[in-house]
PDB file of N, CA and C in Angstrom:
ATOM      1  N   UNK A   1     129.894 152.413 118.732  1.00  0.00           N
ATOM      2  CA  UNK A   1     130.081 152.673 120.136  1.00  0.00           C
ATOM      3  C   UNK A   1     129.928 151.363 120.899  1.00  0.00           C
ATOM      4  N   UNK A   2     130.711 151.109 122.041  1.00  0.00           N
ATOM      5  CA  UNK A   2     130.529 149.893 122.686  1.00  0.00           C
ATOM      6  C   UNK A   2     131.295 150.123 124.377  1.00  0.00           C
ATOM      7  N   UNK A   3     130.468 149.568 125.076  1.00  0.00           N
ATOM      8  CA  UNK A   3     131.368 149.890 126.562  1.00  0.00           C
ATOM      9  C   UNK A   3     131.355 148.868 127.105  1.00  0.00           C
ATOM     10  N   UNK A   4     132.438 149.038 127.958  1.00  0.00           N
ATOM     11  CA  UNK A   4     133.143 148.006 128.999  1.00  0.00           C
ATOM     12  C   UNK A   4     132.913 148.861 130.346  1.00  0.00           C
ATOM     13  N   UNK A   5     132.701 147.465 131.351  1.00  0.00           N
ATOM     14  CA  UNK A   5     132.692 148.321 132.684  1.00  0.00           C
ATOM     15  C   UNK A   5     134.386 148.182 133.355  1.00  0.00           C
ATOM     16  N   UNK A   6     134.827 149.267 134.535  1.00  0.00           N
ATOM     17  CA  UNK A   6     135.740 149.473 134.898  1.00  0.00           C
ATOM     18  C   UNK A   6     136.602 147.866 134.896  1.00  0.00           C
ATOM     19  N   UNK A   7     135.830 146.984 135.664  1.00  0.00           N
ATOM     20  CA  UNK A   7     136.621 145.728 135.877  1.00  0.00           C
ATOM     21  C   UNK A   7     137.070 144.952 134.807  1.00  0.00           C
ATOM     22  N   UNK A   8     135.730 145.323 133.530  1.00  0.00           N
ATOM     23  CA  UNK A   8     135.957 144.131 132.413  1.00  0.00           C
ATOM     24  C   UNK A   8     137.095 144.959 131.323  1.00  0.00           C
ATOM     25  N   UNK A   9     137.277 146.379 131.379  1.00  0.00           N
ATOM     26  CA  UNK A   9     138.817 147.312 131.271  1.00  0.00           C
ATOM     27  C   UNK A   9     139.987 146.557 131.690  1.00  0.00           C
ATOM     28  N   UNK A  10     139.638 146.347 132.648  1.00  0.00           N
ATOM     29  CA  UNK A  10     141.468 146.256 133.226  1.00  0.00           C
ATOM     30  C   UNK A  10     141.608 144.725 133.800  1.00  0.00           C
ATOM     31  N   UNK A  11     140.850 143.888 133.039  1.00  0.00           N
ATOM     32  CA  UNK A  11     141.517 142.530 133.414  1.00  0.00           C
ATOM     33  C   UNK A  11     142.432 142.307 131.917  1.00  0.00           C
ATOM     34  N   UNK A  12     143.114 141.165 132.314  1.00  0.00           N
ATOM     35  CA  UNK A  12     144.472 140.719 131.853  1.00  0.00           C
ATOM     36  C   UNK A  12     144.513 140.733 130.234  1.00  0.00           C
ATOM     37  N   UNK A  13     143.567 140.325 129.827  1.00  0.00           N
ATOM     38  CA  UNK A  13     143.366 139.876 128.426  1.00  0.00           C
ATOM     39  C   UNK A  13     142.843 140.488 127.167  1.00  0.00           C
ATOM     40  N   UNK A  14     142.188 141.967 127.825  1.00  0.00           N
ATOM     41  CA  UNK A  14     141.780 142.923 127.531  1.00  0.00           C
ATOM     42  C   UNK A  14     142.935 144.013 126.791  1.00  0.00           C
ATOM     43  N   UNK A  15     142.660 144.151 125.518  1.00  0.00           N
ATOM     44  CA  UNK A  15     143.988 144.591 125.008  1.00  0.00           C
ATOM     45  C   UNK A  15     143.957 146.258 124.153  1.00  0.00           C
ATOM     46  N   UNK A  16     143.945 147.423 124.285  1.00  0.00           N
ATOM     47  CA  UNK A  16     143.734 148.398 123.310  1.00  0.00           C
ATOM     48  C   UNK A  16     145.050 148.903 122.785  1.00  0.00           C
ATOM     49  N   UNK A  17     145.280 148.285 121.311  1.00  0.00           N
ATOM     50  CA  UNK A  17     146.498 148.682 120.898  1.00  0.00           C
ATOM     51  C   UNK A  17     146.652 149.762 120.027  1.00  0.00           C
ATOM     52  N   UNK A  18     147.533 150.649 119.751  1.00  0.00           N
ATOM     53  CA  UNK A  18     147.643 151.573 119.224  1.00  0.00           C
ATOM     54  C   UNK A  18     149.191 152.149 118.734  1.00  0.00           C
ATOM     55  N   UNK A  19     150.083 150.827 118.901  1.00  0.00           N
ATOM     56  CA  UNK A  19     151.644 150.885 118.619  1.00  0.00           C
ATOM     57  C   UNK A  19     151.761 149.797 118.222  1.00  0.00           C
ATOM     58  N   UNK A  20     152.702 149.461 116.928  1.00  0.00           N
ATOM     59  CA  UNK A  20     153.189 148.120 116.693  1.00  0.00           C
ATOM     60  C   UNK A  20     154.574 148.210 116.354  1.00  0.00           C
ATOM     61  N   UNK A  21     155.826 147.446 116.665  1.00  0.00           N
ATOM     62  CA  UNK A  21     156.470 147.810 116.546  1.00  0.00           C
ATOM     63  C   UNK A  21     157.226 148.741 117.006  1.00  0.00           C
ATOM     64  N   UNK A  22     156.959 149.559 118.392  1.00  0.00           N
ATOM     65  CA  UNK A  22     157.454 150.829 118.493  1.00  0.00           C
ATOM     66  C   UNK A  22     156.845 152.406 117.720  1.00  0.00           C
ATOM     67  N   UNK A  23     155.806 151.750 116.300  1.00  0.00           N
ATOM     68  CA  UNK A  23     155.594 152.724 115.976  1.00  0.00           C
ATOM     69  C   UNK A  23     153.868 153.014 115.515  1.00  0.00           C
ATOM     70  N   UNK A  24     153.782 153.831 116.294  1.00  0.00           N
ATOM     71  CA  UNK A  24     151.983 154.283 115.839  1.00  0.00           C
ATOM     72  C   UNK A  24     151.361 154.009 114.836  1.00  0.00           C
ATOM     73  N   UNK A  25     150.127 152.964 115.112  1.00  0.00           N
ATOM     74  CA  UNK A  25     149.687 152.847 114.115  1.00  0.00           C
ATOM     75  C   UNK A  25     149.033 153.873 113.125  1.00  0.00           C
ATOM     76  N   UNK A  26     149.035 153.401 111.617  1.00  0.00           N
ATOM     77  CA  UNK A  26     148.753 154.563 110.815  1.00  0.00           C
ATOM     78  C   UNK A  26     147.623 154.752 110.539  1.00  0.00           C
ATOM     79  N   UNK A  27     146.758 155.846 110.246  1.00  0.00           N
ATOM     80  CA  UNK A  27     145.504 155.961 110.248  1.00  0.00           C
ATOM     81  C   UNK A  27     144.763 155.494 108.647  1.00  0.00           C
ATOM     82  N   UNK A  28     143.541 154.727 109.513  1.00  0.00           N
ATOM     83  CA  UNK A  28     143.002 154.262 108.123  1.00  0.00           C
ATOM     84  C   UNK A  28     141.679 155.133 107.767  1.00  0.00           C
ATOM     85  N   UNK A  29     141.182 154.713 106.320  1.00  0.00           N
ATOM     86  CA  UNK A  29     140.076 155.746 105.904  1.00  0.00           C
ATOM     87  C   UNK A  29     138.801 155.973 107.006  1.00  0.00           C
ATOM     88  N   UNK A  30     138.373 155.229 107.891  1.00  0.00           N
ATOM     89  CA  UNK A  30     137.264 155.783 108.974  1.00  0.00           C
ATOM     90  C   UNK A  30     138.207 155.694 110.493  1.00  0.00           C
ATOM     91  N   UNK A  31     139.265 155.826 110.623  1.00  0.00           N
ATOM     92  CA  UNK A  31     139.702 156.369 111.842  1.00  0.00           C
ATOM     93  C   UNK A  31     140.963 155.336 111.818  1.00  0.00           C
ATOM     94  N   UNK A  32     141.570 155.726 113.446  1.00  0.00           N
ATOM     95  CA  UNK A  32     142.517 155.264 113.656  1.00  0.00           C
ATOM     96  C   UNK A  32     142.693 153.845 113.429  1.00  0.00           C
ATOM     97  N   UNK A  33     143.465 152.682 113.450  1.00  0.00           N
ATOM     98  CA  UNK A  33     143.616 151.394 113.021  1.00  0.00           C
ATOM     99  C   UNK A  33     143.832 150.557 114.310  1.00  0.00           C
ATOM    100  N   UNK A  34     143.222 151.278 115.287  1.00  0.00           N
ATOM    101  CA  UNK A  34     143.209 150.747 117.233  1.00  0.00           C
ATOM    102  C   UNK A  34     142.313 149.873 117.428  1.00  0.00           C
ATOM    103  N   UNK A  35     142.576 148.878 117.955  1.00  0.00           N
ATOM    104  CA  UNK A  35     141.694 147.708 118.066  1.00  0.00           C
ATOM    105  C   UNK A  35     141.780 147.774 119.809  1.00  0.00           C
ATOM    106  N   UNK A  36     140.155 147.121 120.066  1.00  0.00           N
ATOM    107  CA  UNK A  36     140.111 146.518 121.726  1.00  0.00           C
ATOM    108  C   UNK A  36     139.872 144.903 121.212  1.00  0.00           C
ATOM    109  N   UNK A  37     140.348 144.027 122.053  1.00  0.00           N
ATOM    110  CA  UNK A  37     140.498 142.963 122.253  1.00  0.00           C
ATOM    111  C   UNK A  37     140.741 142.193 123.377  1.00  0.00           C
ATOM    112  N   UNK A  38     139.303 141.341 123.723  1.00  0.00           N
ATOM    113  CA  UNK A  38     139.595 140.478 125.068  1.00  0.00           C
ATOM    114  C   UNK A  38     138.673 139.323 124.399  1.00  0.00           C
ATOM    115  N   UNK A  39     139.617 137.898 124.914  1.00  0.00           N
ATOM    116  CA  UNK A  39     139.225 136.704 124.181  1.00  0.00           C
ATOM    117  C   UNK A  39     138.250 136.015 124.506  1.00  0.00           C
ATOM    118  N   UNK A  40     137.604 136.832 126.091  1.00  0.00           N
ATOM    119  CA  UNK A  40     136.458 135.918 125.966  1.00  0.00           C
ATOM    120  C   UNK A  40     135.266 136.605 126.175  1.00  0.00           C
ATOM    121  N   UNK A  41     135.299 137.219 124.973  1.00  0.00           N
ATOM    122  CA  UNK A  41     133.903 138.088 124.470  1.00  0.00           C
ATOM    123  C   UNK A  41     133.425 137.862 123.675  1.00  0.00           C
ATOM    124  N   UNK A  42     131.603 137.581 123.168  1.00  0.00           N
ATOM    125  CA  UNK A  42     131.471 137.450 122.086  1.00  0.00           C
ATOM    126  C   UNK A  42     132.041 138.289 120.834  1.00  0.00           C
ATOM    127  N   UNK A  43     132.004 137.976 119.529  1.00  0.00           N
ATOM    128  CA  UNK A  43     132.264 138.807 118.479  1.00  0.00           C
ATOM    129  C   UNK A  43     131.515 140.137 118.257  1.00  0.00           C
ATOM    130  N   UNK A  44     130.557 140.533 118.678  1.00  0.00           N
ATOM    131  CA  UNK A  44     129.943 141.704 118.551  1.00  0.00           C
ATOM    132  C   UNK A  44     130.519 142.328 119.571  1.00  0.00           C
ATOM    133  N   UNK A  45     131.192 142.119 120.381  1.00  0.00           N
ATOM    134  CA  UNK A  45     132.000 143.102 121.209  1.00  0.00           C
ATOM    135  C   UNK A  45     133.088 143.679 120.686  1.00  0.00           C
ATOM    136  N   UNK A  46     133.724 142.751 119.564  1.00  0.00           N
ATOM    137  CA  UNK A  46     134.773 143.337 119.410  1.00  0.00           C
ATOM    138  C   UNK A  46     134.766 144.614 118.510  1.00  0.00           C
ATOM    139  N   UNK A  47     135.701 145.451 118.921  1.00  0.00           N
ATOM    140  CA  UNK A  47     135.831 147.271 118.076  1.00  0.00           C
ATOM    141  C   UNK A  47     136.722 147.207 117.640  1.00  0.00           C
ATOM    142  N   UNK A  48     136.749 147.649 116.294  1.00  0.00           N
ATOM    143  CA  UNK A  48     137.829 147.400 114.930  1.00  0.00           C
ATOM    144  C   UNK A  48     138.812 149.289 115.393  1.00  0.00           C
ATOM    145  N   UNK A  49     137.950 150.252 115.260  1.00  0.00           N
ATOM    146  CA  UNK A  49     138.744 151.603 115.275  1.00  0.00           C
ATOM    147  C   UNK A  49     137.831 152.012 116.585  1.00  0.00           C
ATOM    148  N   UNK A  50     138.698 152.911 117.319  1.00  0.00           N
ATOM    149  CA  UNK A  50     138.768 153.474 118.562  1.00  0.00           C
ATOM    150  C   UNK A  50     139.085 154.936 117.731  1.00  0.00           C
ATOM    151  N   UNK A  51     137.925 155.806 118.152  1.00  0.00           N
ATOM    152  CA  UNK A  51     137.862 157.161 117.852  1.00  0.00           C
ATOM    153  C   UNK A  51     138.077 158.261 119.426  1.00  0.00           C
ATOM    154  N   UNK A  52     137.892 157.529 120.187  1.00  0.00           N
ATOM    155  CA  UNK A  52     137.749 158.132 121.581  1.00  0.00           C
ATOM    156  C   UNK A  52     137.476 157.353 122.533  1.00  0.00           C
ATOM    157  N   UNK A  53     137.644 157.521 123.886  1.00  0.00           N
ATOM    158  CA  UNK A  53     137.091 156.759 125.315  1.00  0.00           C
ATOM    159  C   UNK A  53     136.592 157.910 125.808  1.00  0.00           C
ATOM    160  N   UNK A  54     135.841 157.360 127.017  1.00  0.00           N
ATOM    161  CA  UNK A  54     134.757 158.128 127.823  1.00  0.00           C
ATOM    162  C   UNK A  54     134.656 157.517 128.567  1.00  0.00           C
ATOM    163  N   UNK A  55     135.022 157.916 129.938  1.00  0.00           N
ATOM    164  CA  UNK A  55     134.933 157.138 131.031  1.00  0.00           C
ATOM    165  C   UNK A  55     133.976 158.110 131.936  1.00  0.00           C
ATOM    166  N   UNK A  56     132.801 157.140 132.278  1.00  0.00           N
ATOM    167  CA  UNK A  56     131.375 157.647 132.859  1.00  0.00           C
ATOM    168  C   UNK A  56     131.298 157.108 134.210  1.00  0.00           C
ATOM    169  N   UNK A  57     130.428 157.647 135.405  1.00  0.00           N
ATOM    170  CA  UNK A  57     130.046 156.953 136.754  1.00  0.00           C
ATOM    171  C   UNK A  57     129.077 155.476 135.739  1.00  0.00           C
ATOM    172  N   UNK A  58     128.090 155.608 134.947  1.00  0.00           N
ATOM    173  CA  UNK A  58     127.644 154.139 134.477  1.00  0.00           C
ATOM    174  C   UNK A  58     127.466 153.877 132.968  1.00  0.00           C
ATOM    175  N   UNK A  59     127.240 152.559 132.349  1.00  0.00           N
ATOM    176  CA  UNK A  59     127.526 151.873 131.089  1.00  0.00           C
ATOM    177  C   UNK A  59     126.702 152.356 130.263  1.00  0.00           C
ATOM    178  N   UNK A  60     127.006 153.361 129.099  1.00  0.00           N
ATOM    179  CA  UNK A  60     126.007 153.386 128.111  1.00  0.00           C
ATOM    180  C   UNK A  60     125.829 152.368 127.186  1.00  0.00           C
ATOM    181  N   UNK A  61     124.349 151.896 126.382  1.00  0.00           N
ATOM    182  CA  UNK A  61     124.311 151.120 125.777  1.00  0.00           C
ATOM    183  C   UNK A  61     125.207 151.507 124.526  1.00  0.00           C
ATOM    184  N   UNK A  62     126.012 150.419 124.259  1.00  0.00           N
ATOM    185  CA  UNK A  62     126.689 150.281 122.872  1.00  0.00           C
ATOM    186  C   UNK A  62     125.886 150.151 121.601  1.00  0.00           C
ATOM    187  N   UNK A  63     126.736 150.409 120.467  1.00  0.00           N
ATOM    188  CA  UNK A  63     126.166 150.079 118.994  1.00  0.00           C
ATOM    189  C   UNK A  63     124.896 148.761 118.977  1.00  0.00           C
ATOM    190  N   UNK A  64     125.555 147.621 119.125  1.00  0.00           N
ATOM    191  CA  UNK A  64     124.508 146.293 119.391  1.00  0.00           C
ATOM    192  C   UNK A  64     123.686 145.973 120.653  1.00  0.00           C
ATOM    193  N   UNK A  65     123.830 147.166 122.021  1.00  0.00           N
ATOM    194  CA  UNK A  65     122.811 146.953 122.589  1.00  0.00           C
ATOM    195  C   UNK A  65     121.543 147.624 122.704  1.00  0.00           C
ATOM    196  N   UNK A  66     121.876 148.714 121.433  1.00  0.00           N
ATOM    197  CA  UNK A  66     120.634 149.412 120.983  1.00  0.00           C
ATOM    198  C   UNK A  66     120.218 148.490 120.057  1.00  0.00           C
ATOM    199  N   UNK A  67     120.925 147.787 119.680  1.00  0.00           N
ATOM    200  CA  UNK A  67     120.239 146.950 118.487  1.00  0.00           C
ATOM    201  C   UNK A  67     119.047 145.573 118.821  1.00  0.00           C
ATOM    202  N   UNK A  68     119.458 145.641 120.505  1.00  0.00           N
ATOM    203  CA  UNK A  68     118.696 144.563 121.210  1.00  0.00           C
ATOM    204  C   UNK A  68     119.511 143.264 121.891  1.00  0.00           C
ATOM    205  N   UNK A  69     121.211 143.573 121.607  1.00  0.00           N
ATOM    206  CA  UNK A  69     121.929 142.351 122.566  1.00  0.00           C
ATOM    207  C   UNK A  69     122.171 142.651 123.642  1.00  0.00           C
ATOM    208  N   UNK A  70     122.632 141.323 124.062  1.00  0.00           N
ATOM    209  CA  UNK A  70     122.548 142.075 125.197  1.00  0.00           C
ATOM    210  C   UNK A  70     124.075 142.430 125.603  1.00  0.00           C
ATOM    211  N   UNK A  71     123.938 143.479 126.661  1.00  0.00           N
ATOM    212  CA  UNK A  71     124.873 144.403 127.243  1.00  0.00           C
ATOM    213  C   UNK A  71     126.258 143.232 127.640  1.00  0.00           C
ATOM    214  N   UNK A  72     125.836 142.414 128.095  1.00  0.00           N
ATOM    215  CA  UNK A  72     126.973 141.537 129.112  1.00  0.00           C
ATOM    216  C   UNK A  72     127.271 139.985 127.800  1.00  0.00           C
ATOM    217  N   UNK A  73     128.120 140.636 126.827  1.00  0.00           N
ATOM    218  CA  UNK A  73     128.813 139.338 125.960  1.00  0.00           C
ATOM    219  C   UNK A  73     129.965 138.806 126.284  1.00  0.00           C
ATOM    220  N   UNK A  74     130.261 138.502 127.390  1.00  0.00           N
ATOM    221  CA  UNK A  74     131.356 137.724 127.812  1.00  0.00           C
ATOM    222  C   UNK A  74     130.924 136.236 127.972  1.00  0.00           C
ATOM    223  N   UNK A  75     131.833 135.201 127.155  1.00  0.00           N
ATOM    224  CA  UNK A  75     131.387 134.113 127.083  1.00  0.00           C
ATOM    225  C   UNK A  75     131.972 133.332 128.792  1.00  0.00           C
ATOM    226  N   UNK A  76     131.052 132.374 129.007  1.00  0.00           N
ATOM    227  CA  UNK A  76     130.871 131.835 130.402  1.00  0.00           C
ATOM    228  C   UNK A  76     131.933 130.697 129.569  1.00  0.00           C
ATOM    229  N   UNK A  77     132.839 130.047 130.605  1.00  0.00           N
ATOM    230  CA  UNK A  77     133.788 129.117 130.353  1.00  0.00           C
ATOM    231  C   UNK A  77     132.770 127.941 130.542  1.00  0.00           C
ATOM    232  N   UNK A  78     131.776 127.971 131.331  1.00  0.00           N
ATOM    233  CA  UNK A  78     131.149 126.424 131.018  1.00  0.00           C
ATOM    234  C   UNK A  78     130.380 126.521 130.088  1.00  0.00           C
ATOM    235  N   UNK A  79     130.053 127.314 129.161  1.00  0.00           N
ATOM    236  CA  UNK A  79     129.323 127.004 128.219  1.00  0.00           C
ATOM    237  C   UNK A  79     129.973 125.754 126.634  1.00  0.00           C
ATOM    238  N   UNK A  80     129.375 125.247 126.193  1.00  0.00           N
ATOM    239  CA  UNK A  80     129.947 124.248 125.356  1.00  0.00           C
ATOM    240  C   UNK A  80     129.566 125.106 124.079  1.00  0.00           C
ATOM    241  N   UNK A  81     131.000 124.412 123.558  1.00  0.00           N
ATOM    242  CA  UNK A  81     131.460 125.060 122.215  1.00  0.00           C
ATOM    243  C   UNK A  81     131.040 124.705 121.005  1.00  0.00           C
TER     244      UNK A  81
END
């Protein structure tokens, strides 16, 4: 499980695919083969299979922020690489 808030959804780079080609992706052994993808998130943000969305009034903690990360992994452009 992992959430995004409304804004960090629907900016540009933010990607949930579920067609390639024109044609639906095919389902793999633990769920669909739907990826979210935005490039400037850490790696623990990123979600390999999308089983469902849930769109809430506020952010439940995700898989790794029960684990103790924190909630907000979007990398800052001034940070050095």
């Amino acid at each position: 499980m992992d959430s995004l808030t409304l804004a960090q959804a629907c900016l540009d780079d933010v990607l949930l695919a579920y067609r390639m080609d024109g044609r639906a992706l095919s389902p793999a052994p633990h769920g669909p083969a739907q990826t979210r993808r935005a490039e400037d998130v850490r790696l623990q943000k990123g979600v390999k299979w999308v089983d469902r969305l849930e769109v809430t009034g506020d952010q439940s903690p995700g898989y790794w922020e029960q684990r103790g990360y924190d909630a907000d992994a979007w990398i800052d452009p001034d940070d050095a690489v």
